[in-house]
Protein backbone atom coordinates (compact mmCIF):
# COMPACT_ATOMS: atom_id res chain seq x y z
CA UNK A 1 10.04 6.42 9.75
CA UNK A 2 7.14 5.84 7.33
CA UNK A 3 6.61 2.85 5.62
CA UNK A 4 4.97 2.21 1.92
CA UNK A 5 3.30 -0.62 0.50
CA UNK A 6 2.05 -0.93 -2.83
CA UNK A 7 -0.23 -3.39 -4.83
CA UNK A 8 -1.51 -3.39 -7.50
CA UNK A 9 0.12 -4.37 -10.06
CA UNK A 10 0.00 -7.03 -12.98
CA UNK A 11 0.14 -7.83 -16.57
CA UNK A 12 -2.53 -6.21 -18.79
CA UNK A 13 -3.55 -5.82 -22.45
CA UNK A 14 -3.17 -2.28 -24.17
CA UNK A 15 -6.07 -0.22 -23.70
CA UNK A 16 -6.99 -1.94 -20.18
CA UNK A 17 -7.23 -0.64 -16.98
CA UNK A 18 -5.28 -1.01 -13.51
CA UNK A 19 -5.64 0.78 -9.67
CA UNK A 20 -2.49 0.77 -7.89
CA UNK A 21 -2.50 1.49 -4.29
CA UNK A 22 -0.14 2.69 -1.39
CA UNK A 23 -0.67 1.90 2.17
CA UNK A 24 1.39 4.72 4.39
CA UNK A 25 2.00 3.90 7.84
CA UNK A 26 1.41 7.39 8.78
CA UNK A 27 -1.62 9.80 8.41
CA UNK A 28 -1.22 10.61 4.84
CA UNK A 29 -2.68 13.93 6.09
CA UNK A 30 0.56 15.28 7.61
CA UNK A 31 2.69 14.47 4.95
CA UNK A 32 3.10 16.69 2.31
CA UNK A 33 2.80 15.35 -1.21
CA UNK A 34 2.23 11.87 -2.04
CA UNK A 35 3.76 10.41 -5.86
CA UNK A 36 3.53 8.09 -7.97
CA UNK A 37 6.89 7.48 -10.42
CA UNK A 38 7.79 5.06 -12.50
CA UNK A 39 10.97 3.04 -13.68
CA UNK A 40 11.47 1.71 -17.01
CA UNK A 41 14.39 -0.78 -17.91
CA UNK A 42 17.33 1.56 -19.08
CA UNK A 43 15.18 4.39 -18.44
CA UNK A 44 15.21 7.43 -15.59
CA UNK A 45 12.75 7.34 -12.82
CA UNK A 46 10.13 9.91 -13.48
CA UNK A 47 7.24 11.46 -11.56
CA UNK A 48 3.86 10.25 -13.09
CA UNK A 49 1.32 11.89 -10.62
CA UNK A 50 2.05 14.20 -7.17
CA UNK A 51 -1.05 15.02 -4.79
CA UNK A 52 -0.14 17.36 -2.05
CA UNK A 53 -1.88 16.98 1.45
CA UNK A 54 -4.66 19.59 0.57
CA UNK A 55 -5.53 18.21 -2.80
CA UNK A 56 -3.50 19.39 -5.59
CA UNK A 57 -2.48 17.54 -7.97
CA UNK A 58 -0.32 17.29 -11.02
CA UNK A 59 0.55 14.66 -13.84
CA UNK A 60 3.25 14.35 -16.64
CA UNK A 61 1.58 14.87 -20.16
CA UNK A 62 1.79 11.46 -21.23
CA UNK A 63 -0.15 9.97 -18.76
CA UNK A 64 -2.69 13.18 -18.57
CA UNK A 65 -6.53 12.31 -19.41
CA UNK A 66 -5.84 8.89 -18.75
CA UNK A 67 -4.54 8.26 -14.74
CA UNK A 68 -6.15 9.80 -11.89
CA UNK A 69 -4.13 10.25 -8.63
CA UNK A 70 -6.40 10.05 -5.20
CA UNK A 71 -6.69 9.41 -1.66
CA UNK A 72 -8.73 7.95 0.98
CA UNK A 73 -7.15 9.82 3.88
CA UNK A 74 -8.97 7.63 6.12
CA UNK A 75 -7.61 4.47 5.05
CA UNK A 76 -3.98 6.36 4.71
CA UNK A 77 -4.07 5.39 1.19
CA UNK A 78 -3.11 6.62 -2.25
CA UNK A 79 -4.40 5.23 -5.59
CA UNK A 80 -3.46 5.39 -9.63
CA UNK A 81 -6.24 4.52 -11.51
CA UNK A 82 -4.76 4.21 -14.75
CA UNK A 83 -6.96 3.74 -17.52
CA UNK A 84 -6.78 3.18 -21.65
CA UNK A 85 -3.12 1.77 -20.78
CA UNK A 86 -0.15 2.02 -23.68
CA UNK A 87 3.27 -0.15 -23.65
CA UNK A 88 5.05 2.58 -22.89
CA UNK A 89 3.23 2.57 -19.58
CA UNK A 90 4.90 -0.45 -18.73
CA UNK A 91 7.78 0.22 -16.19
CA UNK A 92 7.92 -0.73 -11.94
CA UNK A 93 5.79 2.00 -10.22
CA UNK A 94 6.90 3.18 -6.73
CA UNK A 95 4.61 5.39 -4.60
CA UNK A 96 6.56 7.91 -2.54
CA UNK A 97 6.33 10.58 0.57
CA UNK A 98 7.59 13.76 0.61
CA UNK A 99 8.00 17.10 -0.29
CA UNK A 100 7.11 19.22 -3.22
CA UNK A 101 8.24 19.00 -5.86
CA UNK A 102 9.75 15.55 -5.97
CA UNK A 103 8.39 13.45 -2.85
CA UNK A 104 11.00 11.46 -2.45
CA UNK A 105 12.08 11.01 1.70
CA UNK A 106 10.21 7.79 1.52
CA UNK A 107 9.91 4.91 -0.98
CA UNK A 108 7.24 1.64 -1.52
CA UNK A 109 9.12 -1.17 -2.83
CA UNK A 110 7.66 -0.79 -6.08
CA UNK A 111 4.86 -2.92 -8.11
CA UNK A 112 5.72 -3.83 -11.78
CA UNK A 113 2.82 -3.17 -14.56
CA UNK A 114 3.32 -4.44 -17.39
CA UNK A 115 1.25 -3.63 -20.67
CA UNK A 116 0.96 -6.11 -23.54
CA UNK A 117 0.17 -4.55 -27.06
């Protein structure tokens, strides 16, 4: 079993700046893909950012340019930086452990961010 914590999260203007992060209980090394998705009210869950265990990474468009997925391997943790931040970024954001190309075995309880405009 691996367990995910997040924090993070929080109420900020448009155009600010937040760093969520996820604590694994395992060495994020030997799982393979770490993500980031988010939940809107009324809305589908949906894969923001994916790292895989050697590195790679991928984002949706939207948030392209603007979040950065990383990971300090030897804390077991996985940030979102997420910068220049829109309305529509507000949502709950749950960091996840899997495979590619959804991780999804594994689930944080989620951190809401909420942007004001």
């Amino acid at each position: 079993q691996v367990q995910l914590v997040e924090s993070g999260g929080g109420l900020v203007q448009a155009g600010g700046s937040l760093r969520l992060s996820c604590t694994v209980s395992r060495n994020i090394f030997s799982i393979n893909a770490m993500g980031w998705y988010r939940q809107a009210p009324g809305e589908q869950r949906e894969l923001v950012a994916s790292r895989t265990r050697f590195g790679a990474i991928n984002y949706i468009n939207s948030v392209k340019g603007r979040f950065t997925i990383s990971a300090d391997i030897g804390k077991d943790t996985v940030y979102l930086q997420m910068n220049s931040l829109k309305p529509e970024d507000t949502a709950v954001y749950y960091c996840a452990a899997g495979d590619l190309p959804y991780p999804s075995e594994y689930w944080g309880q989620g951190t809401q961010v909420t942007v004001s405009s």
